[in-house]
Protein backbone atom coordinates (compact mmCIF):
# COMPACT_ATOMS: atom_id res chain seq x y z
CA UNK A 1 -7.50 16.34 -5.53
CA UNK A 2 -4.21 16.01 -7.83
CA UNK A 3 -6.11 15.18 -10.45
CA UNK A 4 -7.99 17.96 -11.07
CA UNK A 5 -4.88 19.65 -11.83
CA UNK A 6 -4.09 17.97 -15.57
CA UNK A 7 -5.31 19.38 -18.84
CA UNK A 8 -6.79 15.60 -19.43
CA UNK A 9 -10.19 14.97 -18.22
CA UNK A 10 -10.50 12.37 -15.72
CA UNK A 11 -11.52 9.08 -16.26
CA UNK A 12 -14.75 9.22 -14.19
CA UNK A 13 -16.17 12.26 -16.45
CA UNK A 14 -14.78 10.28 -19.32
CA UNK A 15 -17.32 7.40 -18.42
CA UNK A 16 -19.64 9.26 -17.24
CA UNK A 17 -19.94 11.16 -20.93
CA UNK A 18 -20.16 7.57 -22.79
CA UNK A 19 -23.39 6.33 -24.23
CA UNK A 20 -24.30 2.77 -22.73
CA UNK A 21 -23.27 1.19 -26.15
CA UNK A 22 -20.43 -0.42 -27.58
CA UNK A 23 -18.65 2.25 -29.79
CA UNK A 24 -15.74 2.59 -32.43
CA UNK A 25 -15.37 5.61 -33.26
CA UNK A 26 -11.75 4.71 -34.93
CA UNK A 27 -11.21 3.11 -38.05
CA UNK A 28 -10.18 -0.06 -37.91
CA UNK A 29 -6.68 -0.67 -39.29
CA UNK A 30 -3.92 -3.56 -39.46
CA UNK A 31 -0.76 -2.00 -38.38
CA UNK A 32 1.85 -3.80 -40.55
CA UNK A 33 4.99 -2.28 -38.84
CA UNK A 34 5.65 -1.45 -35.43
CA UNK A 35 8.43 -0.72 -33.07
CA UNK A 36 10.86 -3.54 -32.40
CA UNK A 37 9.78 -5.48 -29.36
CA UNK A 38 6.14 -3.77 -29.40
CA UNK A 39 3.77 -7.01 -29.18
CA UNK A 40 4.06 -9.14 -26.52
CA UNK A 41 1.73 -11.62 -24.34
CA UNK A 42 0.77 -12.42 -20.67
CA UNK A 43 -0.03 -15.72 -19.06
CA UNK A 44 -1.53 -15.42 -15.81
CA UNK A 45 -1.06 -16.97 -12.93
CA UNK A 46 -2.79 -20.41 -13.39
CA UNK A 47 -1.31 -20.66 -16.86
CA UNK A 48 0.63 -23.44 -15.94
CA UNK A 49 -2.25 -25.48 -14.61
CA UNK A 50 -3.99 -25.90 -17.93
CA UNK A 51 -3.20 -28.22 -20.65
CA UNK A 52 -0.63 -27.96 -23.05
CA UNK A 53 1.72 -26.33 -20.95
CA UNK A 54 4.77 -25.35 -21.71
CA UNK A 55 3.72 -26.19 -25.19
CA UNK A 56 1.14 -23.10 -25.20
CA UNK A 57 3.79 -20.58 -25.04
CA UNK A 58 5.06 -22.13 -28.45
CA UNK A 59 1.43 -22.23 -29.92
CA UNK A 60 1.25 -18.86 -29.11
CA UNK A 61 4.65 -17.73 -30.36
CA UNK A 62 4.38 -19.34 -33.45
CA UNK A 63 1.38 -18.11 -34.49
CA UNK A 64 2.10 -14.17 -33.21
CA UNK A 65 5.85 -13.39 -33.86
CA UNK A 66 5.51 -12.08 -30.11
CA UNK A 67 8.93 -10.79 -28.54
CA UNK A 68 8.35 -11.25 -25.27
CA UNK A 69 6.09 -12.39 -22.48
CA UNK A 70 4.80 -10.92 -18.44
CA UNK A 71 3.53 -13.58 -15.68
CA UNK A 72 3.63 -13.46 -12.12
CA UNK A 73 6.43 -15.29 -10.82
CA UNK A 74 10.05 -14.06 -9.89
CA UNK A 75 11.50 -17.46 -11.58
CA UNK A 76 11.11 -18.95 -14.34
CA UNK A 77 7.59 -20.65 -15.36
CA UNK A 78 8.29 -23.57 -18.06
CA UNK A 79 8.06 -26.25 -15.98
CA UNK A 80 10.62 -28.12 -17.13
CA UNK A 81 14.82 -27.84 -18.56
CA UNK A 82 15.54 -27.18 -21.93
CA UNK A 83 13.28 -23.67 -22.45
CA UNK A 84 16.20 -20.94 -22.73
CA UNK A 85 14.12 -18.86 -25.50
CA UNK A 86 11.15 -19.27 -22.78
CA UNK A 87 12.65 -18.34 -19.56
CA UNK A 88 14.84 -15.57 -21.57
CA UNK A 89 12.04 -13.29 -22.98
CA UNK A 90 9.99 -13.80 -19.63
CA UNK A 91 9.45 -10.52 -17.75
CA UNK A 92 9.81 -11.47 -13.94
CA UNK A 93 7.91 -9.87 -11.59
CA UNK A 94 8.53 -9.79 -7.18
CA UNK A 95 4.60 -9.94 -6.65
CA UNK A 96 4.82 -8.84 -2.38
CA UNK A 97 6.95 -7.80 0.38
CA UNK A 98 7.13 -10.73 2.05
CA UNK A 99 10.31 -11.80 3.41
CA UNK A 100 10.70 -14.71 1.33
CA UNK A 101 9.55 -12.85 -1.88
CA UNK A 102 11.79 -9.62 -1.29
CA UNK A 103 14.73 -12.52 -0.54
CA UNK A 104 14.39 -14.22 -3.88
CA UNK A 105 14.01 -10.91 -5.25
CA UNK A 106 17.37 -9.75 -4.74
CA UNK A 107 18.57 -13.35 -5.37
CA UNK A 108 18.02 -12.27 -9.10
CA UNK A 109 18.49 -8.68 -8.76
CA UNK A 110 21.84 -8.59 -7.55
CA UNK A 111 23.02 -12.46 -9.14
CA UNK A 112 23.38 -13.93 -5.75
CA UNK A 113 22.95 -17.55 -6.61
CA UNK A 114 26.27 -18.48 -8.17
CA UNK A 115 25.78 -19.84 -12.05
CA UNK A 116 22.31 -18.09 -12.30
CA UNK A 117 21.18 -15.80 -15.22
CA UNK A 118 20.11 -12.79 -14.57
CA UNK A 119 17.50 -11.01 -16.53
CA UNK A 120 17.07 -7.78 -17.73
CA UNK A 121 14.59 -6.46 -16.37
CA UNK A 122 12.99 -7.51 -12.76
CA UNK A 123 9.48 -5.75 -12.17
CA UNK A 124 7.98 -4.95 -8.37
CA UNK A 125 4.92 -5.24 -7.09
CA UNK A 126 2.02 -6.33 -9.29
CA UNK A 127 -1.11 -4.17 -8.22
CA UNK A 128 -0.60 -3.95 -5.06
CA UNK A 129 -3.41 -1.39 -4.43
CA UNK A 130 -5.74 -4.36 -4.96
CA UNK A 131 -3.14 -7.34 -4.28
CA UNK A 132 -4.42 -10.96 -5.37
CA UNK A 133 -8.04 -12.12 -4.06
CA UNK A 134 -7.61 -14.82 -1.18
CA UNK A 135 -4.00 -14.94 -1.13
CA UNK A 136 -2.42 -11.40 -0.72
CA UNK A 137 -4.28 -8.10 1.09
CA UNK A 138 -3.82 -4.70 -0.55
CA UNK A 139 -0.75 -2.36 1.15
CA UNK A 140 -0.48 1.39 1.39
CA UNK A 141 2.22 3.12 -1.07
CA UNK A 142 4.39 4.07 1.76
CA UNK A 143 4.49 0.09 2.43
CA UNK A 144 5.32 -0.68 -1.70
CA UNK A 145 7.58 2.71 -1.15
CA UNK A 146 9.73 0.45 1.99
CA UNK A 147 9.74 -2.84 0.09
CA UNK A 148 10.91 -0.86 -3.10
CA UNK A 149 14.12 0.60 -1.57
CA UNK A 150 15.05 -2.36 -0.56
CA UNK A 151 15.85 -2.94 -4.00
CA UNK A 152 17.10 0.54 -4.87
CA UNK A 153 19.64 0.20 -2.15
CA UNK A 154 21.14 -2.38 -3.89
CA UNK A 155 21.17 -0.68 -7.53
CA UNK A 156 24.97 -0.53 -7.89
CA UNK A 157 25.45 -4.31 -7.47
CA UNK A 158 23.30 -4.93 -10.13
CA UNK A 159 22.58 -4.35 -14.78
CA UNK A 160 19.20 -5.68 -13.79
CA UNK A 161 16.89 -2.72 -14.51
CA UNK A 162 13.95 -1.94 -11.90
CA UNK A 163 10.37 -1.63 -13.26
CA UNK A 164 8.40 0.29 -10.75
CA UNK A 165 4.63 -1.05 -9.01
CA UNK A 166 2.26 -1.77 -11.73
CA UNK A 167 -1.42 -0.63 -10.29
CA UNK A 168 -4.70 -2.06 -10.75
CA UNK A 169 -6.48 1.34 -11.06
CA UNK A 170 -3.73 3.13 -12.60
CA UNK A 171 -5.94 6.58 -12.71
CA UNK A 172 -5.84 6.49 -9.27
CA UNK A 173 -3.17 8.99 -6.68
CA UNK A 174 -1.81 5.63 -5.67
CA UNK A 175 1.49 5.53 -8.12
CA UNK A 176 1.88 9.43 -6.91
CA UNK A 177 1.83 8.34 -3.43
CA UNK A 178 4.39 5.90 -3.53
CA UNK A 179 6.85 8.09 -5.68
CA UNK A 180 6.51 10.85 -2.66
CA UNK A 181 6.60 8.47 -0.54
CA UNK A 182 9.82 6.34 -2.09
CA UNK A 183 11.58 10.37 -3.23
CA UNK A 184 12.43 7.51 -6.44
CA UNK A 185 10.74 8.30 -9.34
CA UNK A 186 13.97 9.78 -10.99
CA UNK A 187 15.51 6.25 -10.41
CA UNK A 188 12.80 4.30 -13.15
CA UNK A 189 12.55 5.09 -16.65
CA UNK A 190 9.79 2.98 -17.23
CA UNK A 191 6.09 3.11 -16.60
CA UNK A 192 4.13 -0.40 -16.41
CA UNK A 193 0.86 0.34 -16.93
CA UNK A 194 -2.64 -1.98 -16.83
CA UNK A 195 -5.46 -0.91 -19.17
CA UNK A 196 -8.85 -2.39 -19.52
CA UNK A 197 -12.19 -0.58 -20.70
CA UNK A 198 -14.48 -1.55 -23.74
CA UNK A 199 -14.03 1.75 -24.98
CA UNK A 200 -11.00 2.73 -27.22
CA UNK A 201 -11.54 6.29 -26.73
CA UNK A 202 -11.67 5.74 -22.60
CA UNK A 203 -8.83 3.10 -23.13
CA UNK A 204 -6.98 5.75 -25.12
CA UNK A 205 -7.27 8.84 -22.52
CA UNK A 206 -6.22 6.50 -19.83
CA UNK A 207 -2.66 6.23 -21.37
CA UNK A 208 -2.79 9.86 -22.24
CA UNK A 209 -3.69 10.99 -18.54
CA UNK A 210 -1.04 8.53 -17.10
CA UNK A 211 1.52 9.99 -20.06
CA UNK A 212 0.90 13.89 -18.41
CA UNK A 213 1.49 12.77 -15.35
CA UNK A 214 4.81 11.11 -16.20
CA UNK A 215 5.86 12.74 -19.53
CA UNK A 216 9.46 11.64 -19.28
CA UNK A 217 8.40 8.18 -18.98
CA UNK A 218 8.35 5.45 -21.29
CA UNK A 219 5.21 3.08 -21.03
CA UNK A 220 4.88 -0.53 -21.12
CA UNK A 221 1.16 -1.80 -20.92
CA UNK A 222 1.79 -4.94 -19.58
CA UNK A 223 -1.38 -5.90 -18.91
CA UNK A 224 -4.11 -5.11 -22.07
CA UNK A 225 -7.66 -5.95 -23.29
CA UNK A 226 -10.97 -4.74 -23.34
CA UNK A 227 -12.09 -6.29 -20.33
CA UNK A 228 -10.71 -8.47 -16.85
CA UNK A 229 -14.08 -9.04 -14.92
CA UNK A 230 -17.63 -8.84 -15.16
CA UNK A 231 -17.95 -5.83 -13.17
CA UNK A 232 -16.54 -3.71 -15.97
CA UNK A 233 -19.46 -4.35 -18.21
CA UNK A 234 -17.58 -5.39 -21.43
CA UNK A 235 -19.74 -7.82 -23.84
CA UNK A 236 -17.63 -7.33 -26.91
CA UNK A 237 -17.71 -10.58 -29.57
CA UNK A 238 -14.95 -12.46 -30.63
CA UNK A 239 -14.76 -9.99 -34.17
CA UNK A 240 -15.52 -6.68 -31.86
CA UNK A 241 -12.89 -8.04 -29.72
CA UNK A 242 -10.28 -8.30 -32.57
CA UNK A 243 -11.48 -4.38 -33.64
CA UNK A 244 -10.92 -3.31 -30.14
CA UNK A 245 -7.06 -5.11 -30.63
CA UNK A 246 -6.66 -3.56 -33.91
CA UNK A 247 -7.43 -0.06 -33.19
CA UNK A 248 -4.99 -0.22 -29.82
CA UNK A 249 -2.63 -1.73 -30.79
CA UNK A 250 -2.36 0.92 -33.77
CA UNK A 251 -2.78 3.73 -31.37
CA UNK A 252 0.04 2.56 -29.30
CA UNK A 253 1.96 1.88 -31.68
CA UNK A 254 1.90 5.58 -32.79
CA UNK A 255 2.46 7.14 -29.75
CA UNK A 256 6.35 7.97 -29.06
CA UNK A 257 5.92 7.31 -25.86
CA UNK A 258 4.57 3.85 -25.83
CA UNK A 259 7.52 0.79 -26.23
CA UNK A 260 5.47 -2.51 -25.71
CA UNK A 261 2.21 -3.93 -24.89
CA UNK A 262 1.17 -7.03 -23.32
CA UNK A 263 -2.22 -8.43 -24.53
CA UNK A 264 -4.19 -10.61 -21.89
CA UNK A 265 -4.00 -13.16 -21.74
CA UNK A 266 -2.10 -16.03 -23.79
CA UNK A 267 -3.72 -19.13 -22.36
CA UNK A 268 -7.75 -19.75 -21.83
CA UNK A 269 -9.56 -17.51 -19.52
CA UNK A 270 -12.85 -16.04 -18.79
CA UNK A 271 -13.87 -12.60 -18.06
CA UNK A 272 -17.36 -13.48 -16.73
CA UNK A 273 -17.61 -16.99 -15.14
CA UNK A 274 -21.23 -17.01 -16.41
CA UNK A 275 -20.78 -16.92 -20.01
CA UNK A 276 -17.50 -18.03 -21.18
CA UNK A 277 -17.89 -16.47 -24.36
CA UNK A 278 -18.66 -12.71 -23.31
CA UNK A 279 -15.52 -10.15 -23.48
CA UNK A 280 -13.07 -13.31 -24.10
CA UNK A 281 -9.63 -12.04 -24.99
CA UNK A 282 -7.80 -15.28 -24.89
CA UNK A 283 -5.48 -16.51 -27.57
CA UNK A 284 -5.89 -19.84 -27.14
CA UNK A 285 -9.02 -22.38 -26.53
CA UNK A 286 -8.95 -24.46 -23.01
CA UNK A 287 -7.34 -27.31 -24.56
CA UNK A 288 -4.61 -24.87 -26.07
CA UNK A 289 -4.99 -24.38 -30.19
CA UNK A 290 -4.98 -21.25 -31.60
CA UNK A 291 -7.97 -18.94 -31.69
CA UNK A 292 -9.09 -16.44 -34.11
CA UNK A 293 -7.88 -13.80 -31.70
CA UNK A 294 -4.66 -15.15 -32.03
CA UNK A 295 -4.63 -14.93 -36.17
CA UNK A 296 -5.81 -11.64 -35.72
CA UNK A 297 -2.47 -10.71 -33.08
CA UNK A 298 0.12 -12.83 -35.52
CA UNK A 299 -1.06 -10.20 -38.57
CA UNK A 300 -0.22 -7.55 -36.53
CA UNK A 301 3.16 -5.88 -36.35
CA UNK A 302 3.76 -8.77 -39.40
CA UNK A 303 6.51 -6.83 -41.23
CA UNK A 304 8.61 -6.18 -37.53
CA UNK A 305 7.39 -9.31 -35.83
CA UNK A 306 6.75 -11.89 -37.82
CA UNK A 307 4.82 -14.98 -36.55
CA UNK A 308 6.72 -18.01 -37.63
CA UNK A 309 3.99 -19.35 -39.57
CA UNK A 310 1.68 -16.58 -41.53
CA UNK A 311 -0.53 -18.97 -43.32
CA UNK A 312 -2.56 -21.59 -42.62
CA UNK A 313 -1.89 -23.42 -45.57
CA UNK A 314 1.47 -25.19 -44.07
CA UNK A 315 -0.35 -28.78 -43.24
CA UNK A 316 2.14 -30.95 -44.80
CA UNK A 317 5.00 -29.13 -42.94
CA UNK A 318 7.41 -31.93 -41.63
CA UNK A 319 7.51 -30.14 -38.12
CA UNK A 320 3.63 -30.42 -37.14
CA UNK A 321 3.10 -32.66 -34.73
CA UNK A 322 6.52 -33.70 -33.66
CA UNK A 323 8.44 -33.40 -30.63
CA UNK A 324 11.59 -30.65 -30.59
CA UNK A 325 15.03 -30.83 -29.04
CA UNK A 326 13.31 -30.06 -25.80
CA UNK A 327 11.27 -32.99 -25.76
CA UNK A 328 7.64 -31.09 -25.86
CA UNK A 329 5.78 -31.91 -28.85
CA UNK A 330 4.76 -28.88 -31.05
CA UNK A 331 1.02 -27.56 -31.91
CA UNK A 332 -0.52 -29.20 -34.31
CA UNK A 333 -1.82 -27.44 -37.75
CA UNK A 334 -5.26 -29.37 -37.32
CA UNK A 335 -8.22 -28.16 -35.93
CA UNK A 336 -10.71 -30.51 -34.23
CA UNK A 337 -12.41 -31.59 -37.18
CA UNK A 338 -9.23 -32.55 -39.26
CA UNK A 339 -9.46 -29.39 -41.52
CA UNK A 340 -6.09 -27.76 -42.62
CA UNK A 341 -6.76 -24.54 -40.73
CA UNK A 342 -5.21 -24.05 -37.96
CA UNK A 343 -7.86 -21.68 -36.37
CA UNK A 344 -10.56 -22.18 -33.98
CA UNK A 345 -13.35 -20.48 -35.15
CA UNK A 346 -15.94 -21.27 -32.67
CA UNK A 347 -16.63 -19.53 -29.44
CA UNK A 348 -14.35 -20.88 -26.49
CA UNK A 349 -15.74 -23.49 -24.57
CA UNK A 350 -16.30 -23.67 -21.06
CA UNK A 351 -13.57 -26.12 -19.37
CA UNK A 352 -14.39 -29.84 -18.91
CA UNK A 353 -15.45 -30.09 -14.97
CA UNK A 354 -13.44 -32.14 -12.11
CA UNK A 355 -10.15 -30.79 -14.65
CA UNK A 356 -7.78 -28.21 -13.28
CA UNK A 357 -8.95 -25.12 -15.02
CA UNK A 358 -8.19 -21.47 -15.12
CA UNK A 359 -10.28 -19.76 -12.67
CA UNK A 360 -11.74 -16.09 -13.54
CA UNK A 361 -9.30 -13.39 -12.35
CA UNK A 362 -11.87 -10.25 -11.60
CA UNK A 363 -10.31 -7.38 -10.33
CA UNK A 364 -12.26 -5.56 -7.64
CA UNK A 365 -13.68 -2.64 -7.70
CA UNK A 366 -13.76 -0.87 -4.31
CA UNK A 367 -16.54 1.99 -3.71
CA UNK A 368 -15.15 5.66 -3.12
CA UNK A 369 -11.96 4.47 -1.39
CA UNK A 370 -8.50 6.32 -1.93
CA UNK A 371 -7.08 4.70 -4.57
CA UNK A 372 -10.52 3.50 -7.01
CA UNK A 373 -10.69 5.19 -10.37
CA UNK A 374 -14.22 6.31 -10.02
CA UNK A 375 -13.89 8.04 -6.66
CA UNK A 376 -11.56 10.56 -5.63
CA UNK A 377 -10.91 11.81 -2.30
CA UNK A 378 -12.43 10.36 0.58
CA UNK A 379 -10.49 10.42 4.26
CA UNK A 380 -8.24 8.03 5.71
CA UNK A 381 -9.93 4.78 6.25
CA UNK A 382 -12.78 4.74 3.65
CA UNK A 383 -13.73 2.04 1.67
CA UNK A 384 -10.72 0.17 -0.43
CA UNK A 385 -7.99 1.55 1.45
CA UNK A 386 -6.61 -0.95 3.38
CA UNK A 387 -3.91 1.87 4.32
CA UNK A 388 -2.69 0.42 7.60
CA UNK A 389 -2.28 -3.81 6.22
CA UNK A 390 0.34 -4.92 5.95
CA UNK A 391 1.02 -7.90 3.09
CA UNK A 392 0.64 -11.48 4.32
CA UNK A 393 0.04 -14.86 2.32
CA UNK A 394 -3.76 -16.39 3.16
CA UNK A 395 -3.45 -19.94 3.55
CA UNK A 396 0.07 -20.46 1.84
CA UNK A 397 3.40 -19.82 2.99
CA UNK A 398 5.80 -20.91 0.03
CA UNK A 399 6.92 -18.13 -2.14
CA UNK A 400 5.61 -19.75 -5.09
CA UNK A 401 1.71 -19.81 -4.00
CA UNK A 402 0.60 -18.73 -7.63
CA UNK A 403 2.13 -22.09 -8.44
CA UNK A 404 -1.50 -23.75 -6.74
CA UNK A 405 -4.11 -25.49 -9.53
CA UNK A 406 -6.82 -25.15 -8.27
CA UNK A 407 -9.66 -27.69 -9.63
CA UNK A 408 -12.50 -26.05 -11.76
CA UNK A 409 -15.59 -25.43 -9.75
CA UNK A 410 -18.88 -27.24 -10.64
């Protein structure tokens, strides 16, 4: 297959090599100074639904000096007027080919809707090797390839720049596929990329591999952390967790060819529904204060992105606790217990029941089929391919069905 063609060894004989423990082999270092724009955050899609919201994105600025921010919606997510700073550093994203998503998709991309702003940069397809469990089925890359030049075609009428389909097993042929299939690679200069493994050194060679086979691309990791589901085996603690950030975001930082990453996720999730705690990369607790992971992202990139507030030793500041020209009232600098710090420094807690709550997100991981990262080859038709689907909405029709809260399970 194509990818026994690249210098880099693949991914399978990189995890195949590993020993069944958690390893850094890297020292682990607080990058002071990165690129401009490097660290930013994702929210995913039932961000919205938890408490606190809009008022986590602000926890969550304020405490990281983040630039910008990825979730999956085409419009804006605040909820509410009055959010410019919000809505303005939010990546958008087209998440399928539906007719009503590809419409509203070139609503923004070409500034159709009279008074409107446009954004910079409008992204395409979110994984849609694996698409979005219950709601949207997996399509071919000749299918991403048809919704894609829709787009393309109209490039001229539009400064919005195109990002190209982000995929869920990036070391798969799938992102090859649909740039044969589209003849478009020459029209993107940027790579969105998704990387999860426990490993640094696996994590590492992922973005290496993807580099060869794109070298005159620049990569954005828009979606990063050590783990996304309890398939992938990741049982890092909160402090291994914040050594796994440390020695990434360092890497990437160093490599030329790296311009941003997007750690995963801003608000409270879980990787493994079973034990909240295990492989938790969330910034923020369920109710919405700040974690420890979240002191540990503010101190990086501190001398190019500096959080608003560095230390915790800002109690008495006249802004804590008090509403903003927007009307949402601002994180407090309290913990729980009334002490000054403004860090949570237990484990996160598993969401009060009968509340809407952010369900797990796991990402599947198909057996053999074209486009896994285990398995290559296979014929037509094998497991995980899903070549001939076509995209269609489970159960919802509006364009907005990430918008659903769904209540947390007993």
């Amino acid at each position: 297959m194509r990818l026994a063609t690249f210098s880099v060894v693949s991914l399978a004989a990189v995890v195949s090599a590993l020993p069944s423990v958690k390893r850094q082999d890297d020292e682990v270092e607080v990058v002071k100074s990165c690129k401009p724009g490097f660290k930013n955050v994702v929210y995913n899609t039932m961000a919205p639904c938890l408490p606190d919201w809009p008022n986590r994105w602000y926890t969550v600025k304020k405490y990281s000096g983040i630039d910008g921010w990825v979730s999956f919606y085409s419009d804006a997510i605040s909820g509410s007027e009055g959010h410019d700073e919000m809505n303005d550093s939010q990546l958008r994203q087209v998440m399928s080919n539906t007719p009503e998503a590809v419409k509203r998709g070139l609503e923004i991309f070409t500034g159709a809707v009279e008074g409107e702003k446009q954004p910079e940069y409008l992204a395409l397809l979110n994984e849609p090797d694996l698409g979005v469990k219950d709601y949207i089925k997996p399509i071919s890359p000749q299918q991403s390839a048809d919704m894609v030049e829709l787009f393309l075609a109209e490039k001229k009428n539009s400064s919005v720049k195109l990002l190209p389909p982000s995929i869920g097993h990036p070391m798969s042929d799938y992102l090859q596929d649909f740039f044969e299939a589209c003849k478009c690679e020459d029209q993107f200069d940027i790579l969105p990329v998704h990387i999860y493994h426990w490993d640094t050194q696996v994590a590492k060679n992922m973005i290496r591999l993807i580099h060869e086979r794109h070298e005159n691309k620049t990569i954005w990791v828009t979606e990063l952390s050590p783990g996304s589901g309890p398939e992938q085996n990741c049982t890092l603690t909160m402090p291994e967790i914040i050594d796994w950030m440390n020695i990434m975001i360092k890497w990437c930082n160093e490599q030329d060819y790296v311009d941003k990453v997007y750690w995963n996720s801003g608000e409270f999730g879980v990787v493994d529904g079973d034990d909240p705690t295990k492989c938790n990369p969330s910034l923020t607790t369920y109710e919405g204060k700040p974690n420890e992971i979240l002191k540990a992202y503010g101190e990086l990139c501190s001398d190019t992105q500096p959080p608003e507030v560095r230390d915790s030793d800002d109690s008495d500041d006249d802004d804590n606790n008090k509403s903003d020209s927007t009307g949402v009232q601002r994180n407090t600098d309290q913990n729980e217990d009334g002490d000054d710090d403004p860090y949570t420094t237990g484990p996160p807690v598993r969401p009060p029941k009968n509340e809407t709550a952010l369900l797990p997100r796991p990402k599947p991981q198909p057996k053999g089929g074209k486009y896994s990262n285990e398995t290559k080859g296979g014929g037509e038709g094998e497991g995980g391919d899903e070549e001939a689907s076509s995209v269609e909405l489970i159960g919802v029709t509006t364009i907005e069905w990430w918008t659903y809260c769904a209540p947390n399970p007993e």
